[in-house]
PDB file of N, CA and C in Angstrom:
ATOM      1  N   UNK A   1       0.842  -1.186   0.000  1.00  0.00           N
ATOM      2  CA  UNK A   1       0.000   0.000   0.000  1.00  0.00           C
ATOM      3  C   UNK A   1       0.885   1.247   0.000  1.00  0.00           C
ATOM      4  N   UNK A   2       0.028   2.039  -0.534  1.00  0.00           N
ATOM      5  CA  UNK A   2       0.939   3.573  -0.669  1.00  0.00           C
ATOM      6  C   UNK A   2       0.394   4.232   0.139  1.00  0.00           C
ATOM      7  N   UNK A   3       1.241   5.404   0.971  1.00  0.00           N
ATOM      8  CA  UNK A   3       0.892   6.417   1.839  1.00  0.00           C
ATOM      9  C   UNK A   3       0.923   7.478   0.819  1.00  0.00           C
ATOM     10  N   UNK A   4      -0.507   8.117   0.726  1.00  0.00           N
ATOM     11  CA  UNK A   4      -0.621   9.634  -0.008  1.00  0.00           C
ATOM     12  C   UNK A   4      -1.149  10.596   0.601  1.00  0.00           C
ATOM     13  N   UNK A   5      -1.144  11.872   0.132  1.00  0.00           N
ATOM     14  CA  UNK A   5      -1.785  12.948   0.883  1.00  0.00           C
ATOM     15  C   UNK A   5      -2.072  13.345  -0.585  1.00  0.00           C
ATOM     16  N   UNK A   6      -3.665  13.580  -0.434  1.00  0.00           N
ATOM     17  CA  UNK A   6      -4.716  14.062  -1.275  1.00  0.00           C
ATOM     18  C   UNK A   6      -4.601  15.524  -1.000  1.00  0.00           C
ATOM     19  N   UNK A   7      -4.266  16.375  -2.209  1.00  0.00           N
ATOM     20  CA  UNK A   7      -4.407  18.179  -1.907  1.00  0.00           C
ATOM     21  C   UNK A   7      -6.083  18.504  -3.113  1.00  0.00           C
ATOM     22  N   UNK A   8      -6.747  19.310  -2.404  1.00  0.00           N
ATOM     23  CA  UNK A   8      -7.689  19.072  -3.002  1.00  0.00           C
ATOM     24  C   UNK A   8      -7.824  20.573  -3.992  1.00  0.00           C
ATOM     25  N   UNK A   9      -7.717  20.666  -5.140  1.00  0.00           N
ATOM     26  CA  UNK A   9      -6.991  21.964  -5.745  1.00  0.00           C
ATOM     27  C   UNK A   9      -8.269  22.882  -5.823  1.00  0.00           C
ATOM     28  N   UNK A  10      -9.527  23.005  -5.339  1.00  0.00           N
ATOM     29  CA  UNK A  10     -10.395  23.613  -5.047  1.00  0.00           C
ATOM     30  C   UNK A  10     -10.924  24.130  -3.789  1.00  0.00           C
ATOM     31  N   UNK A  11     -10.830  22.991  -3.009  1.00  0.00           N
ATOM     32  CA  UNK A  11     -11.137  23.381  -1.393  1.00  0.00           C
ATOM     33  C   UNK A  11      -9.583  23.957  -0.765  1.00  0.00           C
ATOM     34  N   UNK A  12      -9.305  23.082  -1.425  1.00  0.00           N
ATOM     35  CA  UNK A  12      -7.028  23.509  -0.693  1.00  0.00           C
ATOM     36  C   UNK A  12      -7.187  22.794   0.251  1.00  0.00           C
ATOM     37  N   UNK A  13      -7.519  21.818   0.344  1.00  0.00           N
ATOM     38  CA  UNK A  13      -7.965  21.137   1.593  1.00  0.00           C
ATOM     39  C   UNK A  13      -7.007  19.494   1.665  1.00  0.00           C
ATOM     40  N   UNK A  14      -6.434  19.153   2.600  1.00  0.00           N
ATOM     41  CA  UNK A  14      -5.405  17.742   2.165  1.00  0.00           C
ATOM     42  C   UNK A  14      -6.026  16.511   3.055  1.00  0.00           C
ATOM     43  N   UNK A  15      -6.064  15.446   2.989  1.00  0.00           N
ATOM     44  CA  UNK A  15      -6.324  14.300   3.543  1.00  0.00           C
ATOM     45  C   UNK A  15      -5.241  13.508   3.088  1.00  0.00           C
ATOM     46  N   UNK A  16      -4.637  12.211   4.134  1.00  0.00           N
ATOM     47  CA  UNK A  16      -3.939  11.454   4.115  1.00  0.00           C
ATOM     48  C   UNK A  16      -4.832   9.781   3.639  1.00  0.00           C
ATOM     49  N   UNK A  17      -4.600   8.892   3.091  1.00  0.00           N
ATOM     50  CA  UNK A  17      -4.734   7.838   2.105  1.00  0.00           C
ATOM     51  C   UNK A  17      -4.213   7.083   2.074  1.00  0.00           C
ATOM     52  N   UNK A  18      -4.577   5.345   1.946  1.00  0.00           N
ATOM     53  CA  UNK A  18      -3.976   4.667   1.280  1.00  0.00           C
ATOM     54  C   UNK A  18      -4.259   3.374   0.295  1.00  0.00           C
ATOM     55  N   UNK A  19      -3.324   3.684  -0.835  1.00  0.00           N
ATOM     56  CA  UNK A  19      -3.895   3.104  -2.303  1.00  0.00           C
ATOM     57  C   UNK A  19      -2.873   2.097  -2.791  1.00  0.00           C
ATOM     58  N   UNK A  20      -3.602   1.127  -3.001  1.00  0.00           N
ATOM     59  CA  UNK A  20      -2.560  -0.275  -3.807  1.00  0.00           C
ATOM     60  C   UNK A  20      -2.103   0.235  -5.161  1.00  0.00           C
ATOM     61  N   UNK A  21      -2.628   1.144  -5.733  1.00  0.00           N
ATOM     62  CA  UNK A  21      -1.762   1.600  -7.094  1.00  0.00           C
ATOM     63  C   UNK A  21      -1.685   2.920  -6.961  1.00  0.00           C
ATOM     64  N   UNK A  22      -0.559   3.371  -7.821  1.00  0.00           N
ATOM     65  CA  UNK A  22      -0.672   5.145  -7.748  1.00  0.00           C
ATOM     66  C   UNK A  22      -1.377   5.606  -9.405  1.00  0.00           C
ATOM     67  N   UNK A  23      -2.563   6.420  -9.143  1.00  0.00           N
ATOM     68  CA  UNK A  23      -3.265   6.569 -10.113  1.00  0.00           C
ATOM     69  C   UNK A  23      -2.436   7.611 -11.465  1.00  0.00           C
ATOM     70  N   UNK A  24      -2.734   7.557 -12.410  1.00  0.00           N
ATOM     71  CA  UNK A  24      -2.016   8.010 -13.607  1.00  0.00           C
ATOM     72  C   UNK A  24      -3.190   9.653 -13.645  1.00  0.00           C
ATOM     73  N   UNK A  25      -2.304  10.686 -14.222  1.00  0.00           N
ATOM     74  CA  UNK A  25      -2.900  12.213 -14.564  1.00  0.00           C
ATOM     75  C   UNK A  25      -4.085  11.877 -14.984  1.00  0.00           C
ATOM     76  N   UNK A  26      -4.974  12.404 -15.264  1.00  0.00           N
ATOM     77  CA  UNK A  26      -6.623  12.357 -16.114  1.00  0.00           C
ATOM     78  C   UNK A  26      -7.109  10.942 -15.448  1.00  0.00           C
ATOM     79  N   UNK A  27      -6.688  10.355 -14.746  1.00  0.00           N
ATOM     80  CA  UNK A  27      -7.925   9.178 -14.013  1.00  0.00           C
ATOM     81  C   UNK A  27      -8.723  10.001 -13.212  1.00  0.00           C
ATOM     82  N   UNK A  28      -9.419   9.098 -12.510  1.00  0.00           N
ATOM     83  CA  UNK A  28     -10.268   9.148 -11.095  1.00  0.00           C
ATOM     84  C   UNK A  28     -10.392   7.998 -10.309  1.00  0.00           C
ATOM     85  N   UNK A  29     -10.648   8.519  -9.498  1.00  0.00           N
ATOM     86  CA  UNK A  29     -10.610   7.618  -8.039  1.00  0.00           C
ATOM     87  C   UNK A  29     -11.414   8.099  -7.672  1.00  0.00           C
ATOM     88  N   UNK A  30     -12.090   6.884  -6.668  1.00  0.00           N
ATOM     89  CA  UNK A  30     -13.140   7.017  -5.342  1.00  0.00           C
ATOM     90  C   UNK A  30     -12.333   6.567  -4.691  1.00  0.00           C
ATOM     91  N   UNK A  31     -12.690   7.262  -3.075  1.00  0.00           N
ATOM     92  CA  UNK A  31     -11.982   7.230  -1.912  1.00  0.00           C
ATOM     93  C   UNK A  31     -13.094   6.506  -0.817  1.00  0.00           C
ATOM     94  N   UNK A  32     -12.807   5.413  -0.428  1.00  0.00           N
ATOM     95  CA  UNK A  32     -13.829   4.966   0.276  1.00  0.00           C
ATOM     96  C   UNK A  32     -15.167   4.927  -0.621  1.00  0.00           C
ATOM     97  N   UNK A  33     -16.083   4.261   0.461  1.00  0.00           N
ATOM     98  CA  UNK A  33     -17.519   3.689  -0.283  1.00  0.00           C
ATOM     99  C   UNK A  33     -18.968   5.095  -0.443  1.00  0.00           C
ATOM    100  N   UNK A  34     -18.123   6.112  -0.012  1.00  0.00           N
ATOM    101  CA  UNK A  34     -19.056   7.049  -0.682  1.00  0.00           C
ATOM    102  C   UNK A  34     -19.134   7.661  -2.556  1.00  0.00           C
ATOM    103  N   UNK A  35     -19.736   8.372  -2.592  1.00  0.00           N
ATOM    104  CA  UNK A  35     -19.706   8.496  -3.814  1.00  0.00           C
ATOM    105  C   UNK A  35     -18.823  10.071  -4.016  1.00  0.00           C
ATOM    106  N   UNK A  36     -17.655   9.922  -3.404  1.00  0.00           N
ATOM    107  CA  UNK A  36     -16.706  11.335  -3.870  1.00  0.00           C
ATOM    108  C   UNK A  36     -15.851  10.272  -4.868  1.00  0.00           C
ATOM    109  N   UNK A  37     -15.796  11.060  -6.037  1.00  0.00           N
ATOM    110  CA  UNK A  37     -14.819  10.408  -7.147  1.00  0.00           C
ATOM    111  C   UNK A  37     -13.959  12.356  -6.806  1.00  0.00           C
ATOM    112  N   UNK A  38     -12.610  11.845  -7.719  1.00  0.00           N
ATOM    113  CA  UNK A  38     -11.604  12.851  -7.535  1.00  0.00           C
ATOM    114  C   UNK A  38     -10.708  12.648  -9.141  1.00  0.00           C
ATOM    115  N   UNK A  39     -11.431  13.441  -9.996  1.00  0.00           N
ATOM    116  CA  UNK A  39     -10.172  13.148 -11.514  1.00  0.00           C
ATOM    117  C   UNK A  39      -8.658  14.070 -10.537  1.00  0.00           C
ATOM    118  N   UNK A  40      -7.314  13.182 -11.084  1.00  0.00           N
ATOM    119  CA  UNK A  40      -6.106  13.256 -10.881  1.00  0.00           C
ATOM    120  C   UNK A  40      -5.570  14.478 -12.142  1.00  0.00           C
ATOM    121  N   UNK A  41      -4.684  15.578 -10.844  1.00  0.00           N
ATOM    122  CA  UNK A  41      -4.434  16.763 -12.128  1.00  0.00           C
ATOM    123  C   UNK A  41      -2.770  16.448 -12.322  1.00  0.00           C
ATOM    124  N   UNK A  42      -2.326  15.461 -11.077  1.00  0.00           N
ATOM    125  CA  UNK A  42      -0.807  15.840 -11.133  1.00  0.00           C
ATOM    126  C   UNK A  42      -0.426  14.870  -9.771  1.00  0.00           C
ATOM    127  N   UNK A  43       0.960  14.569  -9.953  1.00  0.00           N
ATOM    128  CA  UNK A  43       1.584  13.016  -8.562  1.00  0.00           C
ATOM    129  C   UNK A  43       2.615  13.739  -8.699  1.00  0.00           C
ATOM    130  N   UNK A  44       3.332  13.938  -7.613  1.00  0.00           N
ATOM    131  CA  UNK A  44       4.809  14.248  -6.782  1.00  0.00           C
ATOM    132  C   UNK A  44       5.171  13.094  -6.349  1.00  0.00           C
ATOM    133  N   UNK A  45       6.193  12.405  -5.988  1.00  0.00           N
ATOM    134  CA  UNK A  45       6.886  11.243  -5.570  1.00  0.00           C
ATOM    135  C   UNK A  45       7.617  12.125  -4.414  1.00  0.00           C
ATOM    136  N   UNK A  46       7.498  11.858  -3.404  1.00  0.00           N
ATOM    137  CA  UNK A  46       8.416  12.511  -1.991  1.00  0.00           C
ATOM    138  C   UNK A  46       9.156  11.576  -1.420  1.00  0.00           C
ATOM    139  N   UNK A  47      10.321  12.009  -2.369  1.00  0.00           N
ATOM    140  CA  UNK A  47      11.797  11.301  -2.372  1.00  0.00           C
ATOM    141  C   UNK A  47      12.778  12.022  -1.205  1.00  0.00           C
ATOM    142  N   UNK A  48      12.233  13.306  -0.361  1.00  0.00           N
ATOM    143  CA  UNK A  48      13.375  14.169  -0.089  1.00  0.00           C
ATOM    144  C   UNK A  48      13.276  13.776   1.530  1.00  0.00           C
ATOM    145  N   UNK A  49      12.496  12.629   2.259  1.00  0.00           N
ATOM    146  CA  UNK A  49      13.087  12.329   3.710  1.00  0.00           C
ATOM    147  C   UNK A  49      12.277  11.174   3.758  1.00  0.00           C
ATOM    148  N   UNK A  50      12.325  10.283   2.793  1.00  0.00           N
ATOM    149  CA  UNK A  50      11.015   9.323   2.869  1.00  0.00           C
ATOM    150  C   UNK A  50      10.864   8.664   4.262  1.00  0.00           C
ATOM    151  N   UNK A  51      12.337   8.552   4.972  1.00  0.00           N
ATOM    152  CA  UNK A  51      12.440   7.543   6.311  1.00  0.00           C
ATOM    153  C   UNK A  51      11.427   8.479   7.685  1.00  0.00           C
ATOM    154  N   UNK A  52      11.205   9.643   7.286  1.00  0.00           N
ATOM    155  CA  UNK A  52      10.897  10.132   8.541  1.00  0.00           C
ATOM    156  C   UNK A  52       9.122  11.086   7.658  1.00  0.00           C
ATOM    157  N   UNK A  53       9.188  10.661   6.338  1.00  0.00           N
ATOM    158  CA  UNK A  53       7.673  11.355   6.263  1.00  0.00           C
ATOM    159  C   UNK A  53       6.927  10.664   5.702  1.00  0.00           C
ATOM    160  N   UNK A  54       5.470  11.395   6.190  1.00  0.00           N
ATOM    161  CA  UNK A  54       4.016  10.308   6.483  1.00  0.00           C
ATOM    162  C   UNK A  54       3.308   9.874   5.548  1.00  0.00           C
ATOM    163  N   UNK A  55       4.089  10.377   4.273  1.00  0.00           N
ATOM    164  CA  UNK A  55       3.422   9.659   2.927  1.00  0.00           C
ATOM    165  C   UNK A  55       4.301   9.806   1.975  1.00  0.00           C
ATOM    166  N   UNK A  56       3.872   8.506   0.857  1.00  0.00           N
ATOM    167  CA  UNK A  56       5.136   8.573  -0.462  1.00  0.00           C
ATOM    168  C   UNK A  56       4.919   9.682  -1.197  1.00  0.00           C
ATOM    169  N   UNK A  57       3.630   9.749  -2.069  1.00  0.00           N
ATOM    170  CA  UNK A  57       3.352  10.492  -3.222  1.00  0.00           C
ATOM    171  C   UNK A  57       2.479  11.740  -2.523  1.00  0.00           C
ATOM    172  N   UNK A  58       2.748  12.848  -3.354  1.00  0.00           N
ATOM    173  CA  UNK A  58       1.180  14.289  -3.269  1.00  0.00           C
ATOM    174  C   UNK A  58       0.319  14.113  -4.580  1.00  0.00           C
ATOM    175  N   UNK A  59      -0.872  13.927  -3.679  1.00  0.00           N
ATOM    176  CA  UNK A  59      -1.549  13.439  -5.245  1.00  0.00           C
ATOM    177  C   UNK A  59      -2.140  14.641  -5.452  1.00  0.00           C
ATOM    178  N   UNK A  60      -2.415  15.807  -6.682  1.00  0.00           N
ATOM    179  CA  UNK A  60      -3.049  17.102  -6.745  1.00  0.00           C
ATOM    180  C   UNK A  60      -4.804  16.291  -7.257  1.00  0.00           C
ATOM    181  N   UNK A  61      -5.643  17.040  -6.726  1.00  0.00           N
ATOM    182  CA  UNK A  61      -6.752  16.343  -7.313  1.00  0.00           C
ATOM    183  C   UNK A  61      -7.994  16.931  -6.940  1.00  0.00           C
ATOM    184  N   UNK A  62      -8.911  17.262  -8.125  1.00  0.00           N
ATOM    185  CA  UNK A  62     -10.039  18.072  -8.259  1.00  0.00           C
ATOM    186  C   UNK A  62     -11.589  16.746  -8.035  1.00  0.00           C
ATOM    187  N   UNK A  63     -12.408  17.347  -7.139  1.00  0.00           N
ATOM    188  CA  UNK A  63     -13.450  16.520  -6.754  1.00  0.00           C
ATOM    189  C   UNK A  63     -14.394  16.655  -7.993  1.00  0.00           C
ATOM    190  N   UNK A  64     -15.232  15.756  -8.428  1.00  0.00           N
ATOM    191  CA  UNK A  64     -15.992  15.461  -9.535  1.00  0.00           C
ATOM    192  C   UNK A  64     -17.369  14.421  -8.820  1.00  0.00           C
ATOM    193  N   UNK A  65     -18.463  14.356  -9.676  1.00  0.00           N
ATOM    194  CA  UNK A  65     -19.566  13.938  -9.284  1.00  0.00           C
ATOM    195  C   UNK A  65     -19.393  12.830  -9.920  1.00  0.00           C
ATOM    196  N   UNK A  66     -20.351  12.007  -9.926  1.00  0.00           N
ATOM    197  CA  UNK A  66     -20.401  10.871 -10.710  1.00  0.00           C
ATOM    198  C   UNK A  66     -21.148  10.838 -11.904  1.00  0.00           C
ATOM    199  N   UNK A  67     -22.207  11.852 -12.353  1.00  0.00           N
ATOM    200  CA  UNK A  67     -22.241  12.035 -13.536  1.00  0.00           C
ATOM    201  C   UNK A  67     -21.481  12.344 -14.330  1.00  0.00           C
ATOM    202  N   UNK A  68     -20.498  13.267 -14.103  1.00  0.00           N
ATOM    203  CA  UNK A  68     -19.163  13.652 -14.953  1.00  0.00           C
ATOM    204  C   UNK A  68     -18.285  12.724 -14.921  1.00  0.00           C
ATOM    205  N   UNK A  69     -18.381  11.629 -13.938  1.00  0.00           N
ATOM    206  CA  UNK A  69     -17.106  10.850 -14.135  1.00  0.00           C
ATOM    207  C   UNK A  69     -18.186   9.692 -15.223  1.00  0.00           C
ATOM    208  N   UNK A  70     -18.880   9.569 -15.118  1.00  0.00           N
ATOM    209  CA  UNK A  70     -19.707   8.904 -16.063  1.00  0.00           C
ATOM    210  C   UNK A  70     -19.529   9.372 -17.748  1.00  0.00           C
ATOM    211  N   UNK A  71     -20.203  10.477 -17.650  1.00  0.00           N
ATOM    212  CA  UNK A  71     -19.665  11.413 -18.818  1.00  0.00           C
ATOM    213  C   UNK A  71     -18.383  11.157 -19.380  1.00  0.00           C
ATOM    214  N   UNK A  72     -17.581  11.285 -18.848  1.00  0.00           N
ATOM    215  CA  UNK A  72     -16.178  11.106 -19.248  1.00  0.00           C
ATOM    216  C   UNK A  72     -15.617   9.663 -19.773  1.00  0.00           C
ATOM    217  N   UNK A  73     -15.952   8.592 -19.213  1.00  0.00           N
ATOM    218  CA  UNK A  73     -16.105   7.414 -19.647  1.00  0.00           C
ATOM    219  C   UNK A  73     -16.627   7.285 -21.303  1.00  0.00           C
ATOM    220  N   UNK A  74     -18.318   7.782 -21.274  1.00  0.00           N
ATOM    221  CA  UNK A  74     -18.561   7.482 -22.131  1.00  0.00           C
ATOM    222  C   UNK A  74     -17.976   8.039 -23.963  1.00  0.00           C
ATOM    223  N   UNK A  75     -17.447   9.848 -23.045  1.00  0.00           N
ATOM    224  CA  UNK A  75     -16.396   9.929 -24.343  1.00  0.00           C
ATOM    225  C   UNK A  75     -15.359   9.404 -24.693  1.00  0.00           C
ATOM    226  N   UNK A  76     -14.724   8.843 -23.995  1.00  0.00           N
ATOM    227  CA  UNK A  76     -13.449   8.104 -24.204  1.00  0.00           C
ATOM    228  C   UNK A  76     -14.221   6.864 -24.868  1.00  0.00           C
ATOM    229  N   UNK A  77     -14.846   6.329 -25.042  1.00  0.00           N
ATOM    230  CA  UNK A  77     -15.489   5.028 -26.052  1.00  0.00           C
ATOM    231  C   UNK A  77     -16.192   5.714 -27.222  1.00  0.00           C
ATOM    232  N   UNK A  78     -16.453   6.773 -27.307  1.00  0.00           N
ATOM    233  CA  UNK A  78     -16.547   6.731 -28.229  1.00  0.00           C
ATOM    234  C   UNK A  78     -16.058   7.239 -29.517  1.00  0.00           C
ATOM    235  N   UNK A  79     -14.558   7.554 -28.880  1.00  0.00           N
ATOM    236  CA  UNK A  79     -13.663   8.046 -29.403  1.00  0.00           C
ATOM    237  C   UNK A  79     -12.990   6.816 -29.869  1.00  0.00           C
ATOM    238  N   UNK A  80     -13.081   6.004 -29.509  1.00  0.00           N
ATOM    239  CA  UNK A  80     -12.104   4.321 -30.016  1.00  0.00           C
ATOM    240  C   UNK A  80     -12.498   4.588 -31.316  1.00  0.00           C
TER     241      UNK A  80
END
Protein backbone atom coordinates (compact mmCIF):
# COMPACT_ATOMS: atom_id res chain seq x y z
CA UNK A 1 0.00 0.00 0.00
CA UNK A 2 0.94 3.57 -0.67
CA UNK A 3 0.89 6.42 1.84
CA UNK A 4 -0.62 9.63 -0.01
CA UNK A 5 -1.79 12.95 0.88
CA UNK A 6 -4.72 14.06 -1.28
CA UNK A 7 -4.41 18.18 -1.91
CA UNK A 8 -7.69 19.07 -3.00
CA UNK A 9 -6.99 21.96 -5.74
CA UNK A 10 -10.40 23.61 -5.05
CA UNK A 11 -11.14 23.38 -1.39
CA UNK A 12 -7.03 23.51 -0.69
CA UNK A 13 -7.97 21.14 1.59
CA UNK A 14 -5.40 17.74 2.17
CA UNK A 15 -6.32 14.30 3.54
CA UNK A 16 -3.94 11.45 4.11
CA UNK A 17 -4.73 7.84 2.10
CA UNK A 18 -3.98 4.67 1.28
CA UNK A 19 -3.89 3.10 -2.30
CA UNK A 20 -2.56 -0.27 -3.81
CA UNK A 21 -1.76 1.60 -7.09
CA UNK A 22 -0.67 5.14 -7.75
CA UNK A 23 -3.26 6.57 -10.11
CA UNK A 24 -2.02 8.01 -13.61
CA UNK A 25 -2.90 12.21 -14.56
CA UNK A 26 -6.62 12.36 -16.11
CA UNK A 27 -7.92 9.18 -14.01
CA UNK A 28 -10.27 9.15 -11.10
CA UNK A 29 -10.61 7.62 -8.04
CA UNK A 30 -13.14 7.02 -5.34
CA UNK A 31 -11.98 7.23 -1.91
CA UNK A 32 -13.83 4.97 0.28
CA UNK A 33 -17.52 3.69 -0.28
CA UNK A 34 -19.06 7.05 -0.68
CA UNK A 35 -19.71 8.50 -3.81
CA UNK A 36 -16.71 11.34 -3.87
CA UNK A 37 -14.82 10.41 -7.15
CA UNK A 38 -11.60 12.85 -7.53
CA UNK A 39 -10.17 13.15 -11.51
CA UNK A 40 -6.11 13.26 -10.88
CA UNK A 41 -4.43 16.76 -12.13
CA UNK A 42 -0.81 15.84 -11.13
CA UNK A 43 1.58 13.02 -8.56
CA UNK A 44 4.81 14.25 -6.78
CA UNK A 45 6.89 11.24 -5.57
CA UNK A 46 8.42 12.51 -1.99
CA UNK A 47 11.80 11.30 -2.37
CA UNK A 48 13.37 14.17 -0.09
CA UNK A 49 13.09 12.33 3.71
CA UNK A 50 11.01 9.32 2.87
CA UNK A 51 12.44 7.54 6.31
CA UNK A 52 10.90 10.13 8.54
CA UNK A 53 7.67 11.36 6.26
CA UNK A 54 4.02 10.31 6.48
CA UNK A 55 3.42 9.66 2.93
CA UNK A 56 5.14 8.57 -0.46
CA UNK A 57 3.35 10.49 -3.22
CA UNK A 58 1.18 14.29 -3.27
CA UNK A 59 -1.55 13.44 -5.24
CA UNK A 60 -3.05 17.10 -6.74
CA UNK A 61 -6.75 16.34 -7.31
CA UNK A 62 -10.04 18.07 -8.26
CA UNK A 63 -13.45 16.52 -6.75
CA UNK A 64 -15.99 15.46 -9.54
CA UNK A 65 -19.57 13.94 -9.28
CA UNK A 66 -20.40 10.87 -10.71
CA UNK A 67 -22.24 12.03 -13.54
CA UNK A 68 -19.16 13.65 -14.95
CA UNK A 69 -17.11 10.85 -14.13
CA UNK A 70 -19.71 8.90 -16.06
CA UNK A 71 -19.67 11.41 -18.82
CA UNK A 72 -16.18 11.11 -19.25
CA UNK A 73 -16.10 7.41 -19.65
CA UNK A 74 -18.56 7.48 -22.13
CA UNK A 75 -16.40 9.93 -24.34
CA UNK A 76 -13.45 8.10 -24.20
CA UNK A 77 -15.49 5.03 -26.05
CA UNK A 78 -16.55 6.73 -28.23
CA UNK A 79 -13.66 8.05 -29.40
CA UNK A 80 -12.10 4.32 -30.02
Amino acid sequence: MHKVCLHDLVTRKTFLAELSTIPAVSETIQIDTSQRFYLIHGITKNISDQMNASHDFDIYVERINKEYWVNSLLDKTRNC
